[in-house]
Protein backbone atom coordinates (compact mmCIF):
# COMPACT_ATOMS: atom_id res chain seq x y z
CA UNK A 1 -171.79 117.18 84.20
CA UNK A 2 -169.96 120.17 84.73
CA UNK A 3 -166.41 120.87 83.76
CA UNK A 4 -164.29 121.19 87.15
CA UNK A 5 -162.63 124.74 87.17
CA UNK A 6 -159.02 124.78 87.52
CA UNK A 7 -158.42 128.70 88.33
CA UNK A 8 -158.93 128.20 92.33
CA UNK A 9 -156.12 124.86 92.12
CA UNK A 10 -152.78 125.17 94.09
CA UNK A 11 -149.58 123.44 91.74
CA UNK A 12 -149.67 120.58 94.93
CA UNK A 13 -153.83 120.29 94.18
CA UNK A 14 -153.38 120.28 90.69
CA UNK A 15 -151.01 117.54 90.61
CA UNK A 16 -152.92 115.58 92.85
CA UNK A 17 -156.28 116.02 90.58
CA UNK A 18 -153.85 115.04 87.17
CA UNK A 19 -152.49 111.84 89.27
CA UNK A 20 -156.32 110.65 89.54
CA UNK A 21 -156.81 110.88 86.04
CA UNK A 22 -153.71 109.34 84.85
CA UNK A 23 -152.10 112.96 84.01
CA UNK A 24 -148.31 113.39 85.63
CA UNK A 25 -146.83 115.56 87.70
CA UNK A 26 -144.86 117.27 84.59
CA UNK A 27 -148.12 118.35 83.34
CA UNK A 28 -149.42 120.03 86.34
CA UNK A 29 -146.11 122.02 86.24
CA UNK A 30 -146.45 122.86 82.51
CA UNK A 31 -150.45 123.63 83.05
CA UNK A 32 -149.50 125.87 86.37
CA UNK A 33 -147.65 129.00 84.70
CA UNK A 34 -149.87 129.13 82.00
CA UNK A 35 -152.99 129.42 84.09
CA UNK A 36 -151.47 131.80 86.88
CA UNK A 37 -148.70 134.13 85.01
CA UNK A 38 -149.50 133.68 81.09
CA UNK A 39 -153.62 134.20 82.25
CA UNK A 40 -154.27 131.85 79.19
CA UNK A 41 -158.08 131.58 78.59
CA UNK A 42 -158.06 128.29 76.55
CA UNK A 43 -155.82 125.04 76.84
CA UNK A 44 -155.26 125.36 73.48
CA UNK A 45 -152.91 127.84 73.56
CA UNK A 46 -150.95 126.20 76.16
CA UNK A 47 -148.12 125.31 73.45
CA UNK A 48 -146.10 123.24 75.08
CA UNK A 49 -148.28 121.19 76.48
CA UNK A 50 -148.93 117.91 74.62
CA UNK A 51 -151.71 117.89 72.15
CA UNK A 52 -153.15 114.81 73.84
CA UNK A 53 -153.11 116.55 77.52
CA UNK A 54 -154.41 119.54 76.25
CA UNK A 55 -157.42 117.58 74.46
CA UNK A 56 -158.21 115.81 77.73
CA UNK A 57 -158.57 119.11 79.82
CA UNK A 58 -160.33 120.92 76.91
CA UNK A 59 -163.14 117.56 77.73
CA UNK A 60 -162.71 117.33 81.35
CA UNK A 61 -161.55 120.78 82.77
CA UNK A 62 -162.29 124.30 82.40
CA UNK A 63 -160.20 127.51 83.00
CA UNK A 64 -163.33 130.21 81.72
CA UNK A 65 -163.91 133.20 84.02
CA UNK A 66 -167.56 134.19 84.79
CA UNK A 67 -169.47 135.97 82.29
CA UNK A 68 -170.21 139.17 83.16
CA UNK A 69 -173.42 141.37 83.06
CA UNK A 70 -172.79 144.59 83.39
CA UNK A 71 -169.79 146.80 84.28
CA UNK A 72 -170.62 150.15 85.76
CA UNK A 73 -168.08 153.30 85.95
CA UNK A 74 -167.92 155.89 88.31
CA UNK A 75 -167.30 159.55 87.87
CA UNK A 76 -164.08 158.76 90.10
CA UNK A 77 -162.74 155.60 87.67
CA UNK A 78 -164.03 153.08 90.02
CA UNK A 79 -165.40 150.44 88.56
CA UNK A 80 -167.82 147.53 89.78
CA UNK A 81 -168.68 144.52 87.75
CA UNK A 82 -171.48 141.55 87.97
CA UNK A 83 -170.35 138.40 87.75
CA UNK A 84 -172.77 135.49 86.48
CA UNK A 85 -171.92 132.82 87.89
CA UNK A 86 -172.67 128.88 86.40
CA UNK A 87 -174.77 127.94 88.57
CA UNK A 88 -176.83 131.53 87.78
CA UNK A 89 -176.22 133.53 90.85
CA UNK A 90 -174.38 136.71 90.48
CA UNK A 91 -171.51 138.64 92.46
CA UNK A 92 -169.82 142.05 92.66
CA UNK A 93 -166.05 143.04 92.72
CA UNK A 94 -165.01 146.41 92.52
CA UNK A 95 -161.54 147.97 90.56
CA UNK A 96 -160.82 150.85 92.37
CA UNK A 97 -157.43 152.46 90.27
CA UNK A 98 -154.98 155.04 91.85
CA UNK A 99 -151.97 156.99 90.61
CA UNK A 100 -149.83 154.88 92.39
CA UNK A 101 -151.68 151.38 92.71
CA UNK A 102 -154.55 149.45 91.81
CA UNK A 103 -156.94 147.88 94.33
CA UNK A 104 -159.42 144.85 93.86
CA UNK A 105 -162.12 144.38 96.48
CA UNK A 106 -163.25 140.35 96.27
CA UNK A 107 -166.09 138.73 97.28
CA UNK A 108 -166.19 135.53 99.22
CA UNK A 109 -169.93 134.51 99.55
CA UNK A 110 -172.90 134.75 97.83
CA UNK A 111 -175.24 136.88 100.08
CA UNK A 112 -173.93 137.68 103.91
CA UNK A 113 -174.74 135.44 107.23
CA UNK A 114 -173.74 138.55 109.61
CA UNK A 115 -176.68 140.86 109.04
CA UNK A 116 -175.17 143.70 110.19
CA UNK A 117 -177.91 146.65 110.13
CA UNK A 118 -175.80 149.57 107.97
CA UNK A 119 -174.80 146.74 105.30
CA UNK A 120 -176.69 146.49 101.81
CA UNK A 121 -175.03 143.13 101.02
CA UNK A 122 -176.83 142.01 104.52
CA UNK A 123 -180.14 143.09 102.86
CA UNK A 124 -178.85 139.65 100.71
CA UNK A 125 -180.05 136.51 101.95
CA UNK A 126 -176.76 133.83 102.33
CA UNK A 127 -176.88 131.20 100.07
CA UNK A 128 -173.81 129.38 99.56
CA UNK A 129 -169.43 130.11 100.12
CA UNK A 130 -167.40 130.74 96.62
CA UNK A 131 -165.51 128.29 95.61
CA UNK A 132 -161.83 129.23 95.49
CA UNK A 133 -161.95 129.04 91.55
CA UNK A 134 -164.55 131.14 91.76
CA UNK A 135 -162.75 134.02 94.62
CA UNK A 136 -160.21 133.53 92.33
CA UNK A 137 -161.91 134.27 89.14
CA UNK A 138 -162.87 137.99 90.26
CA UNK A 139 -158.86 138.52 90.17
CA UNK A 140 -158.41 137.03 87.29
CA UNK A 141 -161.62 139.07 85.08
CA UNK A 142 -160.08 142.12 86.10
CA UNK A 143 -156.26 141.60 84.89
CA UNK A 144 -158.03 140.17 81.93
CA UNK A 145 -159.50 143.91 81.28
CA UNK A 146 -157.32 146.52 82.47
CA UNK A 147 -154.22 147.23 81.37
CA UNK A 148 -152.36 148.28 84.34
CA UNK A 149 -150.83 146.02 86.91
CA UNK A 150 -153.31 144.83 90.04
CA UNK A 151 -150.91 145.91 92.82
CA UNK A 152 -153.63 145.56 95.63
CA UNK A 153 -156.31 142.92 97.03
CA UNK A 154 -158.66 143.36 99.62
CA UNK A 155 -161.34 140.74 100.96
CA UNK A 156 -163.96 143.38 101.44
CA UNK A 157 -166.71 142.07 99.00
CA UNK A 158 -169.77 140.30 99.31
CA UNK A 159 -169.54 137.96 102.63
CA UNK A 160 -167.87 137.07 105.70
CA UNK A 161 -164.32 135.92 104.62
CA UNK A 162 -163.45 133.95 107.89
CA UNK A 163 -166.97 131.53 107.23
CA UNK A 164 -165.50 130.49 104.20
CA UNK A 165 -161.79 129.73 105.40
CA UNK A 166 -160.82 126.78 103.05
CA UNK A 167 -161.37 128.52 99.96
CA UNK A 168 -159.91 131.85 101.10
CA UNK A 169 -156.53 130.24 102.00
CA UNK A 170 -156.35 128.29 98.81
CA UNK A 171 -156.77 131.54 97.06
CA UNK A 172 -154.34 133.65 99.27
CA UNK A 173 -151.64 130.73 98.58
CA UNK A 174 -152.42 131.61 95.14
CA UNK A 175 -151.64 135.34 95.28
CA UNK A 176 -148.72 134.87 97.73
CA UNK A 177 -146.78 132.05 94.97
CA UNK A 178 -144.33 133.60 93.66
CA UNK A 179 -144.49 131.27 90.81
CA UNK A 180 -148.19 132.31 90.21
CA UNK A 181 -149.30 135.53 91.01
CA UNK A 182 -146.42 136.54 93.51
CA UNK A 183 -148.25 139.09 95.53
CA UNK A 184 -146.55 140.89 98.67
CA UNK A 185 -147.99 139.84 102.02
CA UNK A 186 -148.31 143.46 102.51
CA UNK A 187 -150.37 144.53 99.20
CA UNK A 188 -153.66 141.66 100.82
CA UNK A 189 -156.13 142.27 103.09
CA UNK A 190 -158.69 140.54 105.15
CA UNK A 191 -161.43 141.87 106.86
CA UNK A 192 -163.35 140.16 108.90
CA UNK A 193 -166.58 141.27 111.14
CA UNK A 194 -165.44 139.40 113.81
CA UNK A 195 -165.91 135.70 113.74
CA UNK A 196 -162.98 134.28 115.88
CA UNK A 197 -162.89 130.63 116.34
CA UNK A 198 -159.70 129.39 114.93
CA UNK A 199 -160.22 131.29 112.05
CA UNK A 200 -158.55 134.97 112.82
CA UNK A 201 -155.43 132.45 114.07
CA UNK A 202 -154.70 130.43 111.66
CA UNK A 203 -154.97 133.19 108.75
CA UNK A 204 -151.99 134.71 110.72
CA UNK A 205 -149.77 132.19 109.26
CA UNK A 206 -149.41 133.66 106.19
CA UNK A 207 -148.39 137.28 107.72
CA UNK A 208 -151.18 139.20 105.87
CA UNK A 209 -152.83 142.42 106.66
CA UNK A 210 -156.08 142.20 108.64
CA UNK A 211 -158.71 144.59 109.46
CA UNK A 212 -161.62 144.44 111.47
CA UNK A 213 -164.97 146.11 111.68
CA UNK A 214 -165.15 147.26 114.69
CA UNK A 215 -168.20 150.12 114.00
CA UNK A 216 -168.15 150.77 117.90
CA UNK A 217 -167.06 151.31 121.31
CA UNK A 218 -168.87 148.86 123.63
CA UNK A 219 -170.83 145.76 123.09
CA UNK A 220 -174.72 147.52 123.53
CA UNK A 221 -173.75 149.61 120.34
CA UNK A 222 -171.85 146.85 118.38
CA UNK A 223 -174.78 144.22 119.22
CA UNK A 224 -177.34 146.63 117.80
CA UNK A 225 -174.97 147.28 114.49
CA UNK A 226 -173.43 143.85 114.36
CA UNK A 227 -175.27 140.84 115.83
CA UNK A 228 -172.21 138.87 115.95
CA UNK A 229 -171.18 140.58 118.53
CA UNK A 230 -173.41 138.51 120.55
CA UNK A 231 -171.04 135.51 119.85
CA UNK A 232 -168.05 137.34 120.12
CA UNK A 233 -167.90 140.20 121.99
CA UNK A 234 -165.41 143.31 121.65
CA UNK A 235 -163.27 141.89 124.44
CA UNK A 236 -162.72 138.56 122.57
CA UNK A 237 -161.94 140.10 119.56
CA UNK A 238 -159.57 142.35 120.68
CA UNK A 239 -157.46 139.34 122.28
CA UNK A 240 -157.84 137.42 119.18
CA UNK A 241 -156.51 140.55 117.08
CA UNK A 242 -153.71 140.79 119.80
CA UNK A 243 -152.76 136.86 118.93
CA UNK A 244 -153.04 137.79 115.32
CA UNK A 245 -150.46 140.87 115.64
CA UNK A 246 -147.79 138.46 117.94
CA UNK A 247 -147.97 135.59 115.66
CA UNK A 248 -148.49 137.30 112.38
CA UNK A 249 -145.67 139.85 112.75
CA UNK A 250 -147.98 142.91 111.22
CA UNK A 251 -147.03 146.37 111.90
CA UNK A 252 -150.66 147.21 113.17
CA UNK A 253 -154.28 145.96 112.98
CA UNK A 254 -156.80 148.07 111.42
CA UNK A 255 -159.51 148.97 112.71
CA UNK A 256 -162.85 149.71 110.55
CA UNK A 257 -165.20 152.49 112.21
CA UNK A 258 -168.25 153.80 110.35
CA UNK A 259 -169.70 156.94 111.96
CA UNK A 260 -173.33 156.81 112.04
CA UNK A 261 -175.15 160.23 113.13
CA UNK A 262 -176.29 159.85 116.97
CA UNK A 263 -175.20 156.33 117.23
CA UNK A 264 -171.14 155.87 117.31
CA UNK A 265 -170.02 159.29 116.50
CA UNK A 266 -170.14 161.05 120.21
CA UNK A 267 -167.41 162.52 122.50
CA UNK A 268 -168.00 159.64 124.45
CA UNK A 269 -168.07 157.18 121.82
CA UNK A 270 -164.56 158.26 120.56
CA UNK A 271 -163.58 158.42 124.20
CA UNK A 272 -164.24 155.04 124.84
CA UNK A 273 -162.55 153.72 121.89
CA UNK A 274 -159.52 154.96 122.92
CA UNK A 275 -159.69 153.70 125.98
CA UNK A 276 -160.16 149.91 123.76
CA UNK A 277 -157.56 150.55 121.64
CA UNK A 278 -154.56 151.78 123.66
CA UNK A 279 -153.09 148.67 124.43
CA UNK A 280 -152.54 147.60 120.69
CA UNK A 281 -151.02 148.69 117.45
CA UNK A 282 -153.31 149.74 115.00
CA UNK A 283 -154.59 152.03 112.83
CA UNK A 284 -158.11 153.31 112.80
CA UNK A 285 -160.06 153.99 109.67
CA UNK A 286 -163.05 156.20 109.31
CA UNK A 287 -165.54 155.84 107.27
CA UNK A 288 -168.43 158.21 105.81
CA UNK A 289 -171.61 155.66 105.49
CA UNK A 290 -172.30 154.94 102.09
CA UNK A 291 -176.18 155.25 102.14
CA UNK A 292 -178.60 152.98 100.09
CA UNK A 293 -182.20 152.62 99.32
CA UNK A 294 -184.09 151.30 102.71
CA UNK A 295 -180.90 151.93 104.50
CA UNK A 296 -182.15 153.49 108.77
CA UNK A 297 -179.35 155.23 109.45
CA UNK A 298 -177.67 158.78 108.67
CA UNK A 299 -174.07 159.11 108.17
CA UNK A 300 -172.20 161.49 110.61
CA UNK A 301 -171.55 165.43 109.34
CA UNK A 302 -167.86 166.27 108.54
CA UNK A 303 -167.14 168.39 111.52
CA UNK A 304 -168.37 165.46 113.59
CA UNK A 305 -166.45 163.18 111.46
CA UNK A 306 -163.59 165.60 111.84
CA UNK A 307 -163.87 166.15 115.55
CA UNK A 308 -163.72 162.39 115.93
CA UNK A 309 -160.61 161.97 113.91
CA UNK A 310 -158.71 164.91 116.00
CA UNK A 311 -159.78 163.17 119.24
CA UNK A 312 -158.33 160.30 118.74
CA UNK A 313 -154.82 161.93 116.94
CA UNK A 314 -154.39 163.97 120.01
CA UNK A 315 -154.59 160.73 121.97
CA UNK A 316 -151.80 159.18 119.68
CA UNK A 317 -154.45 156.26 118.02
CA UNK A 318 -153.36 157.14 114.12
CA UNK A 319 -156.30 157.44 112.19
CA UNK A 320 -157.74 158.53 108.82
CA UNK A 321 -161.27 159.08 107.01
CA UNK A 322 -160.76 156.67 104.55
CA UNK A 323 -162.16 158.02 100.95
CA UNK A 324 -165.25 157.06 99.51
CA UNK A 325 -165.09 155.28 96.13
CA UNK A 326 -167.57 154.54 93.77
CA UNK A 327 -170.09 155.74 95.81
CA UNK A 328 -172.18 157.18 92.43
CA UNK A 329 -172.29 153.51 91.20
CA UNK A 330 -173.23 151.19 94.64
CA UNK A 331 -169.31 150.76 94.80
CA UNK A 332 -168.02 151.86 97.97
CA UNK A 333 -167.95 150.20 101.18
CA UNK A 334 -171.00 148.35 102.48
CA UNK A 335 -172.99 148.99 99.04
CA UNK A 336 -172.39 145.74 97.18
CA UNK A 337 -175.20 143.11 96.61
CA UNK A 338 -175.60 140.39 93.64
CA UNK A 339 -178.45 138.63 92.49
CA UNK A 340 -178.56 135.12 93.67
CA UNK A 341 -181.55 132.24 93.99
CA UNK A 342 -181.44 130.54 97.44
């Protein structure tokens, strides 16, 4: 049998898994900092542990990372690893270093359910959620390998965050302890395409940042791109991200638009998103399409890209064209794929 990974445990989940095995509540509180803020890779060195606890978990439980296969660089200091997981199938997460901060786009899933049309991780067939050991984990290789702090962490990987809900809030209660890894609210972001449910709701509790790819102005277009806008249109989602703003007490919801040449990227493309987005407070971000082998589409020019962004400034929408990272390497946004067996 396999060792059960502790990385993805809350303190209140880890005392409830010692209590089953006869381990106290003391323990999970000495185990707890060593895992989270010391990032110890062995039990062993958890000195002041007892040698008797610390032989158990060395039998029963494991606190290993994934291996990893290969770590690519870009020619901008991006950086995307593979991630092997035990049961064989493999993820990507992505370093992305600033001047001023250091992002870390996680995956959630193995594969992607959505299917959007401009996505190579779509091109991935689904097969299973992360565990939150395992969300965890892609947090955890990177602070184990580069030297500067991780100041940022966006759920922008592999997979539809929202469809794997547990696990991502386990995780997020992780970053957020400030007697673990004592994140800001505002330094972690979700995006989601769009799956509503109770989902988009309840991940307003914690007061997070959320953006949502939005990739067009009416439901025709954003069917075609995203089929699950059939289940939840544009209209829906918009209310939902309304509820999320209220409850969640964000300064703005972000919207994610990729401009695709002749598709989205018209006058009356950026005329109607205005028209959508009026009503709330958000922030729009651009984005250049990242192409990839296969891929149908053509990304937008820059003065069509730029005309866009200065039609909807002069409305008062704020916007940006978000930079492209790691684009060289399969990095940036809407390039990432692993290699899984379903």
């Amino acid at each position: 049998m396999s060792k059960i990974n502790l990385l993805g445990f809350t303190l209140e989940q880890l005392k409830s898994e010692f209590l089953k095995t006869g381990l106290t509540d003391l323990d999970a509180k000495r185990v707890f900092p060593w895992i989270h803020v010391k990032l110890a890779q062995s039990f062993n060195s958890m000195s002041d542990v007892p040698l008797n606890v610390r032989d158990f978990l060395q039998s029963n439980y494991s606190i290993d990372r994934p291996e990893c296969s290969t770590v690519q660089k870009s020619s901008d200091e991006t950086q995307k690893a593979l991630l092997k997981l035990e049961d064989g199938n493999c993820i990507e997460t992505v370093l992305i270093p600033e001047a001023k901060r250091t992002t870390v786009c996680v995956s959630s899933q193995i594969g992607c359910p959505i299917g959007c049309k401009f996505c190579y991780t779509g091109t991935q067939k689904f097969v299973r959620n992360l565990t939150s050991s395992e969300i965890i984990s892609q947090i955890f290789f990177w602070k184990d390998r580069f030297e500067k702090p991780i100041t940022n962490i966006v759920f922008m990987g592999m997979g539809e965050p929202l469809l794997n809900f547990e696990n991502l809030s386990n995780t997020i209660e992780l970053l957020l302890d400030e007697k673990a890894h004592n994140f800001s609210r505002h330094k972690i972001t979700v995006s989601t395409s769009g799956v509503i449910e109770n989902e988009i709701i309840n991940l307003a509790r914690w007061g997070i940042k959320l953006a949502i790819s939005l990739h067009a102005s009416n439901d025709e277009k954003r069917s075609y791109l995203m089929p699950i806008n059939k289940k939840y249109d544009i209209k829906t989602l918009l209310t939902a991200a309304k509820k999320y703003q209220k409850i969640s007490r964000t300064d703005h919801i972000t919207f994610e638009y990729l401009l695709l040449k002749d598709i989205n990227d018209t006058d009356s493309d950026a005329s109607e998103l205005i028209k959508l987005l009026k009503f709330i407070r958000c922030k729009v971000n651009l984005i250049t399409f990242n192409s990839w082998l296969g891929s149908q589409f053509i990304g937008s020019d820059g003065n069509r890209v730029q005309n866009f962004l200065s039609t909807l400034l002069s409305s008062g929408i704020r916007a940006i064209v978000r930079k492209s990272r790691g684009n060289d390497i399969l990095a940036a946004c809407g390039q990432l794929k692993g290699r899984s067996s379903r």
